[in-house]
Protein backbone atom coordinates (compact mmCIF):
# COMPACT_ATOMS: atom_id res chain seq x y z
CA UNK A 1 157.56 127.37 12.42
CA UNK A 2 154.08 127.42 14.88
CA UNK A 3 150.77 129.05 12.92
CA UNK A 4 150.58 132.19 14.78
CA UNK A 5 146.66 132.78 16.80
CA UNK A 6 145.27 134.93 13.82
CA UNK A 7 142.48 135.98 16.10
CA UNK A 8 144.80 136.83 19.16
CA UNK A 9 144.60 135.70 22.34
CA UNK A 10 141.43 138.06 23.31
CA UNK A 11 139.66 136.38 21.16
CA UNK A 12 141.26 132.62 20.46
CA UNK A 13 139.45 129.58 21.62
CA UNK A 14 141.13 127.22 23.69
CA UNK A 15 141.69 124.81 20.55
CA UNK A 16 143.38 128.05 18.71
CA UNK A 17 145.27 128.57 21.79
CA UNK A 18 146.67 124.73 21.73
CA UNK A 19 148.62 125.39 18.16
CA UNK A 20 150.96 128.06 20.36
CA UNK A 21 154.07 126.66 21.16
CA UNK A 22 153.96 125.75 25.19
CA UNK A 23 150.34 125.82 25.26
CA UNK A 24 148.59 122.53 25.95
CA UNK A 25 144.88 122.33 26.73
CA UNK A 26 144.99 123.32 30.32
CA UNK A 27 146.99 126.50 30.16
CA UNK A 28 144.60 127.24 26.82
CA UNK A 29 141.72 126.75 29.21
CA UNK A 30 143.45 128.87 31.80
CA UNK A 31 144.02 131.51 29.31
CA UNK A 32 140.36 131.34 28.25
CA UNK A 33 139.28 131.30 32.22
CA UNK A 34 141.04 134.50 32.73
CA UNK A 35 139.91 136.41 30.01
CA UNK A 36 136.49 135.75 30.49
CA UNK A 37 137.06 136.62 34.24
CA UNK A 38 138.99 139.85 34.08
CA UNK A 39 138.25 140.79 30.58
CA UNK A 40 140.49 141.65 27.50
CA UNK A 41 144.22 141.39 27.92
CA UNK A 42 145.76 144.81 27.14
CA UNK A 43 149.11 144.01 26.13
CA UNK A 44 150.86 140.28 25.00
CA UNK A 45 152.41 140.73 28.67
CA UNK A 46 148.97 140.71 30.80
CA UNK A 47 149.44 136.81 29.93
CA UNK A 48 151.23 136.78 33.02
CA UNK A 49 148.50 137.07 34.72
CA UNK A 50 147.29 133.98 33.84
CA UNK A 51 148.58 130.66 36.25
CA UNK A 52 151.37 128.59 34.92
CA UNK A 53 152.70 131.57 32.16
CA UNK A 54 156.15 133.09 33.49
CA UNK A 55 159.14 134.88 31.88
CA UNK A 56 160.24 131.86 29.80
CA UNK A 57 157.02 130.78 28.71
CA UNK A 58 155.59 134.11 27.38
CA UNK A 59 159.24 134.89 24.97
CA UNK A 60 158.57 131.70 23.72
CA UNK A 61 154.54 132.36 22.93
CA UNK A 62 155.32 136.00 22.10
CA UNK A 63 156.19 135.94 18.36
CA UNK A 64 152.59 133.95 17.86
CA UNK A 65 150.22 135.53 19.86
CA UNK A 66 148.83 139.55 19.89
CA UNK A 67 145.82 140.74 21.85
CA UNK A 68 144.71 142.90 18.27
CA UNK A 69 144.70 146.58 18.21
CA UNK A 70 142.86 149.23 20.48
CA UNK A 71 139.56 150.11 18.75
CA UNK A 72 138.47 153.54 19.12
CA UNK A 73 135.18 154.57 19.39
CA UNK A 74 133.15 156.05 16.53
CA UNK A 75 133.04 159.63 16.73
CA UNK A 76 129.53 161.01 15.71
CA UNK A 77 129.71 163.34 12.95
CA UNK A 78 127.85 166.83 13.62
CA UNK A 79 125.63 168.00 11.11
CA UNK A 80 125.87 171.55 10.20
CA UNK A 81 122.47 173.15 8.68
């Protein structure tokens, strides 16, 4: 079975990227090129997006890849004197 991208695919370098099944080194690059460009993907479907990923291509890279959880802000604690 492919070694999932532990770090997801917001944060994956393009030699992480290369262990996902489908993904050679230009499409990692690609990947990479788009993320920087347009920021974080929100969802595993943004891939899309990217050149050269379609239907087939993301159900076969969607059991190893996430884009990691929404992080939500700190919320300042009020002090009560």
């Amino acid at each position: 079975m492919p070694r999932a991208v532990s770090s997801g695919s917001n944060t994956a370098s393009v030699a992480e990227l290369t262990a996902i099944s489908g993904i050679g080194p230009s499409k990692a690059k690609a990947i990479v090129d788009y993320r920087e460009a347009h920021g974080p993907f929100a969802s595993v479907d943004d891939l899309q997006s990217v050149t050269g990923i379609g239907d087939k291509l993301l159900d076969r890279m969607r059991p190893q890849v996430t884009v990691g959880e929404a992080v939500e802000p700190e919320q300042k604690e009020e002090k009560s004197e």
